[in-house]
Protein backbone atom coordinates (compact mmCIF):
# COMPACT_ATOMS: atom_id res chain seq x y z
CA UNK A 1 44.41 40.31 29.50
CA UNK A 2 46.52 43.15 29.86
CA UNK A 3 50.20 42.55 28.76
CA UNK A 4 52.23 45.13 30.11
CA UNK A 5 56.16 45.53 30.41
CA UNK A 6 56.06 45.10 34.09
CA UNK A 7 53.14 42.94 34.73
CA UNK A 8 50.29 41.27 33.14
CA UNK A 9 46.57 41.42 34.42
CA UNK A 10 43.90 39.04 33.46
CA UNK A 11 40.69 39.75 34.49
CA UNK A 12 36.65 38.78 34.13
CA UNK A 13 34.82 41.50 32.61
CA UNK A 14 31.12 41.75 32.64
CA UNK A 15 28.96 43.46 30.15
CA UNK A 16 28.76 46.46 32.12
CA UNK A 17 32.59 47.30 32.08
CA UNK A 18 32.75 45.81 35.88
CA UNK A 19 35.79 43.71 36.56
CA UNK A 20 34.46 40.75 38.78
CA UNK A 21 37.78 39.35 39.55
CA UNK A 22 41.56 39.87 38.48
CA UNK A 23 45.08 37.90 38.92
CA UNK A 24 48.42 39.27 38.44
CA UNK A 25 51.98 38.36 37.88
CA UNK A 26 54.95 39.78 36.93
CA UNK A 27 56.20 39.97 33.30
CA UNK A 28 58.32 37.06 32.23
CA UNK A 29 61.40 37.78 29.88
CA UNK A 30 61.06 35.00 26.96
CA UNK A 31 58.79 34.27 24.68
CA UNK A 32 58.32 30.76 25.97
CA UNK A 33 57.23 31.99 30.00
CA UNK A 34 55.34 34.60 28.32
CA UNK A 35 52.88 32.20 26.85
CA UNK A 36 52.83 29.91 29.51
CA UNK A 37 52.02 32.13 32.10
CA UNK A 38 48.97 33.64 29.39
CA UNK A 39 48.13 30.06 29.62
CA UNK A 40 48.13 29.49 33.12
CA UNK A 41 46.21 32.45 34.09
CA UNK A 42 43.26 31.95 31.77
CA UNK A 43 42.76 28.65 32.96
CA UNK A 44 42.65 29.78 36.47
CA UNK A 45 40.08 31.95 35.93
CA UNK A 46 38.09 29.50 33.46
CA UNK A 47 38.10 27.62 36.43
CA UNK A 48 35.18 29.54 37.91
CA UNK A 49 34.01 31.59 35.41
CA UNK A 50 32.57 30.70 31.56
CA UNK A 51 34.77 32.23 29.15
CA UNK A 52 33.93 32.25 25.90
CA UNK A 53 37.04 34.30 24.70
CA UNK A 54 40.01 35.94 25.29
CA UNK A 55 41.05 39.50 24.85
CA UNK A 56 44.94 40.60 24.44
CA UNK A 57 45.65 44.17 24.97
CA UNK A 58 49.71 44.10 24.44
CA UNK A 59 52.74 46.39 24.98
CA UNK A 60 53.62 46.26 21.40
CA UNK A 61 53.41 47.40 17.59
CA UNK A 62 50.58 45.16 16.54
CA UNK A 63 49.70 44.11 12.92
CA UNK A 64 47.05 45.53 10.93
CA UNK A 65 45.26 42.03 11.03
CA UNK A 66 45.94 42.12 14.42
CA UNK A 67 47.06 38.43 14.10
CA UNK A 68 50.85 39.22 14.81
CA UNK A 69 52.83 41.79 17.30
CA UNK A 70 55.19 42.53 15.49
CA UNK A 71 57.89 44.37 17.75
CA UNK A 72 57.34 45.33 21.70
CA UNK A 73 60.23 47.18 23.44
CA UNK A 74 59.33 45.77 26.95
CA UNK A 75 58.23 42.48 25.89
CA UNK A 76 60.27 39.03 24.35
CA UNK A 77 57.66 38.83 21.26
CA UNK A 78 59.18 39.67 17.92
CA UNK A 79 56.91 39.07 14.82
CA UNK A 80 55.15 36.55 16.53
CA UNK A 81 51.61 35.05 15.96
CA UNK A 82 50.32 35.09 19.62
CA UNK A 83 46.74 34.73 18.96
CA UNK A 84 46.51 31.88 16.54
CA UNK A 85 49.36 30.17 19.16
CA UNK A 86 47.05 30.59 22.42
CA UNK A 87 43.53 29.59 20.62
CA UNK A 88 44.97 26.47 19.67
CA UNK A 89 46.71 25.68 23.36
CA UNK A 90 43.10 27.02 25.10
CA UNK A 91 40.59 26.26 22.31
CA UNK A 92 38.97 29.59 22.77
CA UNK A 93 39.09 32.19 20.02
CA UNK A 94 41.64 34.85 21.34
CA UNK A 95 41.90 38.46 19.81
CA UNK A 96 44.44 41.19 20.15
CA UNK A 97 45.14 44.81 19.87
CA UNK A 98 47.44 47.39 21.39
CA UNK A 99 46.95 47.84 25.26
CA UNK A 100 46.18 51.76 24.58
CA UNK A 101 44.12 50.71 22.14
CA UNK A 102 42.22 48.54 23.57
CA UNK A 103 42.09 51.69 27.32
CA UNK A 104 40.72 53.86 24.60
CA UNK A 105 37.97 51.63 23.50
CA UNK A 106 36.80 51.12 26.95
CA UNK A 107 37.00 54.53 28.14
CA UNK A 108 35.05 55.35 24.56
CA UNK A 109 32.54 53.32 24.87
CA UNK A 110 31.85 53.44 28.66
CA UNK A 111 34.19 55.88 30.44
CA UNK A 112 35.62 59.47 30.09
CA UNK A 113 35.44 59.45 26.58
CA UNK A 114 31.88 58.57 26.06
CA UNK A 115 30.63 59.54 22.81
CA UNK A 116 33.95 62.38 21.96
CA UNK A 117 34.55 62.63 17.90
CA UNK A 118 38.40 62.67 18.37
CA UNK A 119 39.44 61.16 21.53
CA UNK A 120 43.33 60.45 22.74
CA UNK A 121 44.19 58.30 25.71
CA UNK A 122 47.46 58.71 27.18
CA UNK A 123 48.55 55.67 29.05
CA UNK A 124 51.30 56.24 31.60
CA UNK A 125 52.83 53.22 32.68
CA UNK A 126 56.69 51.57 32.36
CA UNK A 127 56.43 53.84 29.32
CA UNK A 128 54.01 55.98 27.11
CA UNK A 129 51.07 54.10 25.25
CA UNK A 130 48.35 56.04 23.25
CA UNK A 131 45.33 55.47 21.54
CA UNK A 132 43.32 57.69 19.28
CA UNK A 133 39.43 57.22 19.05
CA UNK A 134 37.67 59.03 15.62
CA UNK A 135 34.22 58.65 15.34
CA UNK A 136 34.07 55.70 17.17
CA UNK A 137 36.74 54.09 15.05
CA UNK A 138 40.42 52.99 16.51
CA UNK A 139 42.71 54.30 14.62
CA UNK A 140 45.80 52.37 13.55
CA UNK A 141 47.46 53.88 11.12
CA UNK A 142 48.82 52.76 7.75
CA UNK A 143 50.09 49.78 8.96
CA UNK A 144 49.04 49.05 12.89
CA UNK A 145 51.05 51.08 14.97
CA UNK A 146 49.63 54.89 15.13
CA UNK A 147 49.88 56.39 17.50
CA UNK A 148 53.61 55.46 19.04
CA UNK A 149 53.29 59.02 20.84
CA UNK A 150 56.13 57.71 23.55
CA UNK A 151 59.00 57.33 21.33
CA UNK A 152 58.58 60.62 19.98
CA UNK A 153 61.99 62.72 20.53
CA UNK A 154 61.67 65.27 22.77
CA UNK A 155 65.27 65.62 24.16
CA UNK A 156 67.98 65.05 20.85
CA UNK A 157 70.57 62.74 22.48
CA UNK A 158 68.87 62.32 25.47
CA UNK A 159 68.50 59.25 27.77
CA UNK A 160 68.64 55.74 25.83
CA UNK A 161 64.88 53.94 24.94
CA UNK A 162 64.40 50.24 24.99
CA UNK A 163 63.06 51.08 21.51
CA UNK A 164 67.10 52.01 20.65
CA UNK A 165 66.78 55.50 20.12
CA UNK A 166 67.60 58.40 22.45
CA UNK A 167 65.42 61.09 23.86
CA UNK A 168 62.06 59.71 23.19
CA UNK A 169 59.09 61.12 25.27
CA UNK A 170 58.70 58.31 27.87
CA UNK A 171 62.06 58.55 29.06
CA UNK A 172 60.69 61.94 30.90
CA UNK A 173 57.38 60.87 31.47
CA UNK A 174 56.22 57.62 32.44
CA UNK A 175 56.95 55.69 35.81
CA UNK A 176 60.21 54.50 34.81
CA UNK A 177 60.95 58.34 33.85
CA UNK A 178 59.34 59.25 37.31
CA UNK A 179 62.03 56.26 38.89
CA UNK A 180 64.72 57.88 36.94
CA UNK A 181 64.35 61.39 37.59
CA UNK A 182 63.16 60.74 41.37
CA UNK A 183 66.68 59.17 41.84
CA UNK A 184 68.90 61.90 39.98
CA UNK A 185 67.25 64.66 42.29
CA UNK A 186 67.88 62.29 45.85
CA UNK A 187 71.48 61.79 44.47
CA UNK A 188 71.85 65.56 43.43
CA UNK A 189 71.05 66.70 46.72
CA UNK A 190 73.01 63.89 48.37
CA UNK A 191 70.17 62.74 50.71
CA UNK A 192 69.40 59.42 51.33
CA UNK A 193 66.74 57.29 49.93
CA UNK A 194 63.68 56.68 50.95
CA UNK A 195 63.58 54.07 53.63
CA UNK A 196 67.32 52.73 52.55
CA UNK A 197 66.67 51.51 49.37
CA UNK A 198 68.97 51.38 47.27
CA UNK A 199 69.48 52.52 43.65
CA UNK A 200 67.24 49.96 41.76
CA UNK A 201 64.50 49.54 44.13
CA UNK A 202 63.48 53.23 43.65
CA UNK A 203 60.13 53.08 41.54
CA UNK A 204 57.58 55.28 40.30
CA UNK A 205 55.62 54.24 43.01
CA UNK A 206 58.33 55.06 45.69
CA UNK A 207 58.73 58.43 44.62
CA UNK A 208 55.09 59.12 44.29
CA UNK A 209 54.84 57.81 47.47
CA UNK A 210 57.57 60.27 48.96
CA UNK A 211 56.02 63.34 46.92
CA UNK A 212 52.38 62.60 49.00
CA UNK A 213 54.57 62.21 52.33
CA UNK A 214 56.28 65.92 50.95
CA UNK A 215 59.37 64.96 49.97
CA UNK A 216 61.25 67.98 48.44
CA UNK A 217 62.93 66.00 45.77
CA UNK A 218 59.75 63.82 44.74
CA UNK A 219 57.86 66.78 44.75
CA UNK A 220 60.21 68.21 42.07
CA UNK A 221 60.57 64.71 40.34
CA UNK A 222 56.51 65.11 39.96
CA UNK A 223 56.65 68.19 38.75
CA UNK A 224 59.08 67.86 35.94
CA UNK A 225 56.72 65.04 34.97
CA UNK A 226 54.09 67.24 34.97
CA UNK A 227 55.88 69.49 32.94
CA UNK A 228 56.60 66.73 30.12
CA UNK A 229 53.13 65.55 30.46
CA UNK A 230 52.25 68.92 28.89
CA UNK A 231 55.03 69.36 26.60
CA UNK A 232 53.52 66.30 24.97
CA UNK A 233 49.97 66.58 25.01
CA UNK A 234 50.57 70.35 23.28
CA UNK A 235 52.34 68.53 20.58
CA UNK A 236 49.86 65.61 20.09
CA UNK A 237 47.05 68.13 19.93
CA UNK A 238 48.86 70.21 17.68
CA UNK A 239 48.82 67.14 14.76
CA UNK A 240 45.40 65.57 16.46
CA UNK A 241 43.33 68.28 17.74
CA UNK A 242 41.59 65.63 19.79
CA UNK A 243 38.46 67.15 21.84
CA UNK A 244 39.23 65.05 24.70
CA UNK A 245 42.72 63.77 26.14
CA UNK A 246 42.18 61.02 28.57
CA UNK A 247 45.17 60.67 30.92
CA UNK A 248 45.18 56.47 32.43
CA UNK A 249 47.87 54.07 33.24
CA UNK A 250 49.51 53.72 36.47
CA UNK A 251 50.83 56.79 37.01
CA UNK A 252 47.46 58.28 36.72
CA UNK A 253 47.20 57.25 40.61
CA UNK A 254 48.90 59.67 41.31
CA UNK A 255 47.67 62.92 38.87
CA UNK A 256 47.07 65.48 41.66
CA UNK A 257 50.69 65.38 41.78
CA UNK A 258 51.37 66.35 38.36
CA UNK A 259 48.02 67.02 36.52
CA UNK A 260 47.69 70.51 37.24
CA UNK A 261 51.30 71.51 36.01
CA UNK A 262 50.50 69.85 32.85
CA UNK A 263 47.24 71.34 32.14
CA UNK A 264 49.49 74.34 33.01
CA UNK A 265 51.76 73.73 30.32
CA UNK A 266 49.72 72.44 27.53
CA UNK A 267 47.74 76.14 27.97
CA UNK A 268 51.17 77.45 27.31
CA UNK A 269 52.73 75.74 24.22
CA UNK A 270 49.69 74.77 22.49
CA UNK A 271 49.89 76.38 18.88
CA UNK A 272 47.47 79.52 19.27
CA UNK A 273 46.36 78.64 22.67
CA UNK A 274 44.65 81.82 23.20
CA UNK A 275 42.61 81.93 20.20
CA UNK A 276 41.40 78.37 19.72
CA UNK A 277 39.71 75.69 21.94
CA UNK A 278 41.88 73.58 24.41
CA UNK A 279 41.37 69.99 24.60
CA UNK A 280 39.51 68.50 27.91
CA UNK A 281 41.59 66.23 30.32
CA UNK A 282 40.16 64.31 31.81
CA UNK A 283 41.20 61.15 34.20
CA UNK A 284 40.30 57.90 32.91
CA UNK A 285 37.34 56.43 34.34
CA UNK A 286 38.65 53.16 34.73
CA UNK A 287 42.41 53.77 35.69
CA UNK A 288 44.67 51.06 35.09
CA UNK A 289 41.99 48.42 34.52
CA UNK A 290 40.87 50.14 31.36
CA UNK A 291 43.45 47.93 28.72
CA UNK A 292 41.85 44.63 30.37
CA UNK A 293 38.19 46.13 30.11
CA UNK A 294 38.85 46.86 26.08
CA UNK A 295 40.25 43.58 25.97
CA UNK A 296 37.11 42.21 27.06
CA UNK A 297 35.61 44.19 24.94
CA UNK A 298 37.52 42.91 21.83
CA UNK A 299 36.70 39.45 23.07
CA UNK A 300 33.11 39.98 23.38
CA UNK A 301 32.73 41.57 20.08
CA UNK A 302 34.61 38.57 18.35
CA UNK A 303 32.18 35.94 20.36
CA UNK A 304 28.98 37.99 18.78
CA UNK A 305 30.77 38.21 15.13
CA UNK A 306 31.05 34.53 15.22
CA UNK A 307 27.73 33.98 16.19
CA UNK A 308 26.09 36.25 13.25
CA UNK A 309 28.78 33.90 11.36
CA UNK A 310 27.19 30.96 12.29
CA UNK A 311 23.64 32.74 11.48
């Protein structure tokens, strides 16, 4: 299960990585609709399928343990247990990790990132996820939450984050950036927007729709993504120096729109670009079903650990 800020995906994943079949709903605001609609959708695919476990792969700072998320900016959970609270409503053991976490597992272990020493997935969705791969190890970080690449400031004072700072890198790159800056240009040059919508029903969709129609100002709004795209993959491979940067999420649909102007820019401001070796990006093999496919993953792993358990 993928539990995103927007949506959440749960899906049937076989051992090859293949998704057999998927449901979808839109993200519910409290804790309480959350769950239930977890709930709901597991049973609807346990009715024709055999689970034997369930995967999370959340929008959220997640525990160590990974028993707890302990803060997500687009979601209701605050230090909750959600595992140990949906094994005991489904009977089913039920594992967790970050959603980026969980992309870069599968695209590790089966996708674009087969077999790379340091890899770093960049997730672009309602905001910024990433997930580092070393040696075929996650990492998390001292205490669960490496690497929170999105809310790295990029602009001091800039535009407010759901996280409650200002600034941060996915307000200038991710589809709500993409929403955002799609709108300012269509306002700036007082045209009107696409197909009468109004203010809040302009998406990152919409505008990357209206960029592959050539729209002037969605072309631009793609670009400047683009151009933040590589602003921050030259700083996460200054600290990371990963061999491979994976670019997934959403957004990704739409990378020959942007890609090239970041791969532009991260040639530019990488530290000693000219006299060291520049990361591969690459497009993640499994797009926006890679968080559920790690998930599944996760959940798979934990049904064989209890069965060498149970010797």
């Amino acid at each position: 299960m993928d539990i995103g800020g927007t949506s959440v995906r749960a899906a049937v994943v076989d051992t090859e990585g293949q998704v057999l079949t998927a449901v979808r709903a839109p993200t519910p605001r409290t804790t309480q609709a959350t769950e239930e609609l977890l709930v709901d959708l597991v049973q609807q695919l346990r009715a024709s399928h055999p689970v034997q476990a369930v995967g999370l792969a959340v929008a959220g700072f997640i525990s160590t343990d990974r028993e707890r998320v302990m803060f997500a900016p687009h979601l209701a959970w605050r230090d909750a247990k959600v595992p140990a609270l949906l094994s005991e409503r489904l009977s089913l053991p039920v594992v967790m990790d970050h959603d980026v976490n969980s992309a870069a597992l599968a695209e590790y272990r089966l996708g674009a990132a087969k077999g790379s020493p340091v890899a770093l997935v960049i997730a672009l969705g309602t905001g910024i996820g990433a997930g580092l791969v070393v040696n075929g190890e996650i990492y998390r970080g001292g205490h669960g939450v490496a690497p929170e690449l999105g809310h790295l400031m990029v602009v001091p004072d800039g535009r407010a984050c759901p996280c409650g700072k200002r600034g941060c890198w996915e307000r200038y790159c991710s589809g709500t950036a993409l929403a955002a800056t799609g709108l300012h240009l269509w306002r700036q040059a007082g045209r009107r927007l696409p197909d009468n919508l109004n203010d809040r029903e302009i998406t990152g969709t919409v505008v990357a729709k209206a960029a592959g129609d050539g729209d002037p100002e969605a072309l631009a709004a793609m670009d400047e993504l683009g151009r933040w795209l590589g602003v921050g993959m030259a700083m996460a491979a200054d600290v990371l120096d990963p061999d491979v940067i994976v670019i997934g999420g959403g957004v990704s649909g739409a990378a020959p729109l942007f890609l090239p102007q970041a791969q532009r820019v991260l040639q530019r401001q990488i530290t000693g670009g000219r006299y060291r070796p520049l990361p591969r990006v690459a497009l993640a093999r499994f797009g926006d079903s890679a968080a559920v496919i790690g998930g599944a993953l996760h959940a798979r792993d934990a049904v064989r650990e209890l069965a060498a358990d149970r010797g």
